[in-house]
N, C-alpha and C. Protein backbone atom coordinates (compact mmCIF):
# COMPACT_ATOMS: atom_id res chain seq x y z
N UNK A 1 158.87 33.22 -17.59
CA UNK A 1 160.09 33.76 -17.00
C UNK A 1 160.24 35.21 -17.45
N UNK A 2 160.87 36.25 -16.55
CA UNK A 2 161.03 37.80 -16.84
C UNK A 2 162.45 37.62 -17.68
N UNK A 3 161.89 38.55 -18.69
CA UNK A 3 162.80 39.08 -19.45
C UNK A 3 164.23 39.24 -18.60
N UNK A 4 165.63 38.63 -19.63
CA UNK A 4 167.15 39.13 -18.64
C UNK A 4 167.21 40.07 -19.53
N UNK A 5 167.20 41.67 -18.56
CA UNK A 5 167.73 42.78 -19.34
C UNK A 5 168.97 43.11 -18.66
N UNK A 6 168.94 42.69 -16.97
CA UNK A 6 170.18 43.05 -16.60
C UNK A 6 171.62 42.69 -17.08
N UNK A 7 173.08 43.88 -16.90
CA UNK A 7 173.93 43.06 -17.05
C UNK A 7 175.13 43.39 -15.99
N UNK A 8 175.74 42.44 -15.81
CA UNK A 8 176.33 42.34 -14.66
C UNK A 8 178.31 42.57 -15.81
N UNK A 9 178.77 43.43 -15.17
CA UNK A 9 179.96 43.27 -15.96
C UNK A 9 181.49 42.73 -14.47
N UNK A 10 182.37 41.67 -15.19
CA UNK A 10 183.13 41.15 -13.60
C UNK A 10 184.15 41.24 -14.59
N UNK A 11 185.30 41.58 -13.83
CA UNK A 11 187.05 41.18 -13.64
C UNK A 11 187.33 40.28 -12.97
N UNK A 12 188.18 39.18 -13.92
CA UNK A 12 188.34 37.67 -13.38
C UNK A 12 190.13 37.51 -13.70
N UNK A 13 190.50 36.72 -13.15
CA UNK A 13 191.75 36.33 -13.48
C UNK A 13 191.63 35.63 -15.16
N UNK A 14 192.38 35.82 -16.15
CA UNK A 14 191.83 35.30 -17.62
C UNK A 14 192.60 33.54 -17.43
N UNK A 15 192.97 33.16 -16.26
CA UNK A 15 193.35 31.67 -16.07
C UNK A 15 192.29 31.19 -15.81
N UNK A 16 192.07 32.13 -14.35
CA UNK A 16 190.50 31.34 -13.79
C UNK A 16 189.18 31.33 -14.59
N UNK A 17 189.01 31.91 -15.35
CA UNK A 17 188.23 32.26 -16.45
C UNK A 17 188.45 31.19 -17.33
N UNK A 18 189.26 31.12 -17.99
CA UNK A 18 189.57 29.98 -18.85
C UNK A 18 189.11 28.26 -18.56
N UNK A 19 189.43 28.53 -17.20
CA UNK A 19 189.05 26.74 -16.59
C UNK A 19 187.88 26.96 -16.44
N UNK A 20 187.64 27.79 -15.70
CA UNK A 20 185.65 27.93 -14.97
C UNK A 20 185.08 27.45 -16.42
N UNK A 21 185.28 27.98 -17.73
CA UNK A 21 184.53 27.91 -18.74
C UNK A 21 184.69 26.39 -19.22
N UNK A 22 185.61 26.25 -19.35
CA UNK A 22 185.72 24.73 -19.89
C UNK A 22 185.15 23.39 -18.59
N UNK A 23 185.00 23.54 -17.19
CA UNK A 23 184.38 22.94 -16.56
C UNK A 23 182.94 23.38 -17.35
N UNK A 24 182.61 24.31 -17.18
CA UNK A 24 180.99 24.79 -17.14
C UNK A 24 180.57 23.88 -18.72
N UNK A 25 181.31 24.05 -19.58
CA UNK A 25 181.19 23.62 -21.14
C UNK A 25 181.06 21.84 -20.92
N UNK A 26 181.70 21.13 -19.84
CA UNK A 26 181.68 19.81 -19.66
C UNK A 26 180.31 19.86 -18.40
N UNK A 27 179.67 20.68 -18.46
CA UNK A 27 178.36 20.14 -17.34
C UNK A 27 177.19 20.31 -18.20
N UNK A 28 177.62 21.58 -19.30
CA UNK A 28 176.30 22.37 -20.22
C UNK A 28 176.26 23.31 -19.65
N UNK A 29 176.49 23.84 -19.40
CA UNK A 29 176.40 25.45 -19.16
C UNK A 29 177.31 26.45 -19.69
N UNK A 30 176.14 27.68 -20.06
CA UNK A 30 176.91 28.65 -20.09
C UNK A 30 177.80 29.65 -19.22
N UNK A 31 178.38 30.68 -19.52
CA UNK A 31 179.00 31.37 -17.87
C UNK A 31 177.91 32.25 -17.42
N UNK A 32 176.91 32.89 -18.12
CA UNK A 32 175.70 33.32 -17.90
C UNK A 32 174.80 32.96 -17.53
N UNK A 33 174.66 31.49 -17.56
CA UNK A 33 174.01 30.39 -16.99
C UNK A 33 174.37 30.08 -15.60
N UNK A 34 175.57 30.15 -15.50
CA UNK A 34 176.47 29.20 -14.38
C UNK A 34 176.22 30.71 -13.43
N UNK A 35 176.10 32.07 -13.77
CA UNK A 35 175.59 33.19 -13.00
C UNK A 35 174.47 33.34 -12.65
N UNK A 36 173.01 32.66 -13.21
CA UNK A 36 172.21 32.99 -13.20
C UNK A 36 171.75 31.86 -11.75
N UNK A 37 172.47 30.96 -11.90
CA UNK A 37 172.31 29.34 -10.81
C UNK A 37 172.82 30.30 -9.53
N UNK A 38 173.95 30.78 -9.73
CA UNK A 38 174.42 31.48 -8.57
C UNK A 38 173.88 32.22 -7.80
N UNK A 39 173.34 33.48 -8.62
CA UNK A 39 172.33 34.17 -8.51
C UNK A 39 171.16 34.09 -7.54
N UNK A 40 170.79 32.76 -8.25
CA UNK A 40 169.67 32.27 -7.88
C UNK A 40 169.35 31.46 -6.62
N UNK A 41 171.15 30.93 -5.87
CA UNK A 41 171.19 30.50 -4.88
C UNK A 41 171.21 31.25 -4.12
N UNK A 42 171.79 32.48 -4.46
CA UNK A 42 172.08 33.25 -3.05
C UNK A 42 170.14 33.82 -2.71
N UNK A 43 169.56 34.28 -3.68
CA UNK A 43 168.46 34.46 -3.08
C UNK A 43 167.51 33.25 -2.53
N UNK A 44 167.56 31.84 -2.64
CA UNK A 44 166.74 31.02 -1.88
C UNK A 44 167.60 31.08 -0.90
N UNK A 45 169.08 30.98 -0.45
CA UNK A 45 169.42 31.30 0.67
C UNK A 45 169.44 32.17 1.72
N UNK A 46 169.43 33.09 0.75
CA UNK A 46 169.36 34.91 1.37
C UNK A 46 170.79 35.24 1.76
N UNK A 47 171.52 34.58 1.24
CA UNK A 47 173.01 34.91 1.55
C UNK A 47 173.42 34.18 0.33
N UNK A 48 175.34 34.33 1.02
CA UNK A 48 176.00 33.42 0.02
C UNK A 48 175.92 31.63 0.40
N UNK A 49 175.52 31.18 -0.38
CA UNK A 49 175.48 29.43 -0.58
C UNK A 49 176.48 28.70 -0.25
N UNK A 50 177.40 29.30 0.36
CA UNK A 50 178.28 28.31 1.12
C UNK A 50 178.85 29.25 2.27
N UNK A 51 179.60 28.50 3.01
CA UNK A 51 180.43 29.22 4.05
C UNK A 51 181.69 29.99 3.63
N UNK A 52 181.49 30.86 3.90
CA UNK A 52 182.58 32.10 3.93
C UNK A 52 183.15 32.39 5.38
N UNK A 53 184.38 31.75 5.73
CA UNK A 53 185.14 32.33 6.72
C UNK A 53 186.24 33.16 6.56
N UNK A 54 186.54 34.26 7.85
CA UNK A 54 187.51 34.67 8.30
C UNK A 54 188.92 33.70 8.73
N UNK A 55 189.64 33.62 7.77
CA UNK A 55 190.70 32.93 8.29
C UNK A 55 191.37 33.15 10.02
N UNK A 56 191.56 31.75 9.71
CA UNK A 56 192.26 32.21 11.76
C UNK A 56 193.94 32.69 11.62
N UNK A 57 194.51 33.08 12.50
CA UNK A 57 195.63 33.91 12.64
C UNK A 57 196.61 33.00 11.95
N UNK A 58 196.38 32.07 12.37
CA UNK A 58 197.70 30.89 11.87
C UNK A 58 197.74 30.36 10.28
N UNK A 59 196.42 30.81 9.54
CA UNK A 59 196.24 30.62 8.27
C UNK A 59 196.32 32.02 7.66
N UNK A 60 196.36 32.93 8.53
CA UNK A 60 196.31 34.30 7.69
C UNK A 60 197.69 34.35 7.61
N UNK A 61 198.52 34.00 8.44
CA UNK A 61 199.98 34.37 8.71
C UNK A 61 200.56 33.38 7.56
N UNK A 62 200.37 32.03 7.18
CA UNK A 62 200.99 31.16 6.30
C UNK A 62 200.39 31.95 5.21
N UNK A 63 199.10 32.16 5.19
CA UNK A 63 198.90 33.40 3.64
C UNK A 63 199.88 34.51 3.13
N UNK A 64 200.37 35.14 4.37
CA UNK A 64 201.45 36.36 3.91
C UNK A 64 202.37 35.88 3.70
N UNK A 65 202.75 34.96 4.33
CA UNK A 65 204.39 34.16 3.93
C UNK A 65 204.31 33.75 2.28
N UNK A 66 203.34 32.64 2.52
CA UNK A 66 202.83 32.38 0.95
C UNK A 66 203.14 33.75 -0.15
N UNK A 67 202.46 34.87 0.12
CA UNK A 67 202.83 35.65 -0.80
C UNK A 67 203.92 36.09 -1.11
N UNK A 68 204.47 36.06 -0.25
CA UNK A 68 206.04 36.45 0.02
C UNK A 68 207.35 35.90 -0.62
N UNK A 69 206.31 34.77 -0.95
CA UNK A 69 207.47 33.69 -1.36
C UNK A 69 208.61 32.98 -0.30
N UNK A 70 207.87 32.76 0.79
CA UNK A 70 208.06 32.24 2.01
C UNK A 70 207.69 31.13 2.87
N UNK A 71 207.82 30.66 3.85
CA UNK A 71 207.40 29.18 4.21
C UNK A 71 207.78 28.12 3.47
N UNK A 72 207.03 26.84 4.09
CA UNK A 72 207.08 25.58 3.81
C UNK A 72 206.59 25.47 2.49
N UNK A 73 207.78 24.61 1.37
CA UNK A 73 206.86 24.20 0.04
C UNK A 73 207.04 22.71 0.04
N UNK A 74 206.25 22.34 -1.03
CA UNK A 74 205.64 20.82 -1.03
C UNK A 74 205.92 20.75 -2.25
N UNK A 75 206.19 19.50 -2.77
CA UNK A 75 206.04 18.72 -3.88
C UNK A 75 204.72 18.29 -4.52
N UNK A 76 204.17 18.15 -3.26
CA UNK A 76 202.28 17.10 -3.61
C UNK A 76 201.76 17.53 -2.18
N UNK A 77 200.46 17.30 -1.82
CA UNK A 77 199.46 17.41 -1.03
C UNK A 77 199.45 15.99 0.04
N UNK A 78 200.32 15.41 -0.39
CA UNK A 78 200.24 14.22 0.69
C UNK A 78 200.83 14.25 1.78
């Protein structure tokens, strides 16, 4: 295997950061690890490894409300 000299430096939310790590710590992995898998998918894919959509109008629009502190709220997902 080639030497890792590269380094990749990211800005994360320090919440989302916090969980990502403690999932990754319950599979074995490191977060450098869990980058390197990533990494590594997008090039056997040649893209990104999953689907990435453009939201449609009616989900972009509940997004701005959402931010807004607007729309429909829920208790639970059911």
């Amino acid at each position: 295997m080639a030497n890792k000299t590269a380094t990749i430096a990211v800005r994360i939310e320090p919440a989302v950061k916090k969980k990502v790590e403690k999932i990754l710590e319950a599979v074995g992995l490191s977060t450098s690890e869990a980058v390197n898998v990533f990494f590594r998918r997008i090039q056997l894919a040649r893209g990104i490894p999953f689907k990435v959509e453009i939201p449609k109008k009616r989900t972009r629009k509940a997004i701005k409300e959402s931010r807004r502190g607007k729309g429909k709220k829920f208790n639970s997902a059911k």
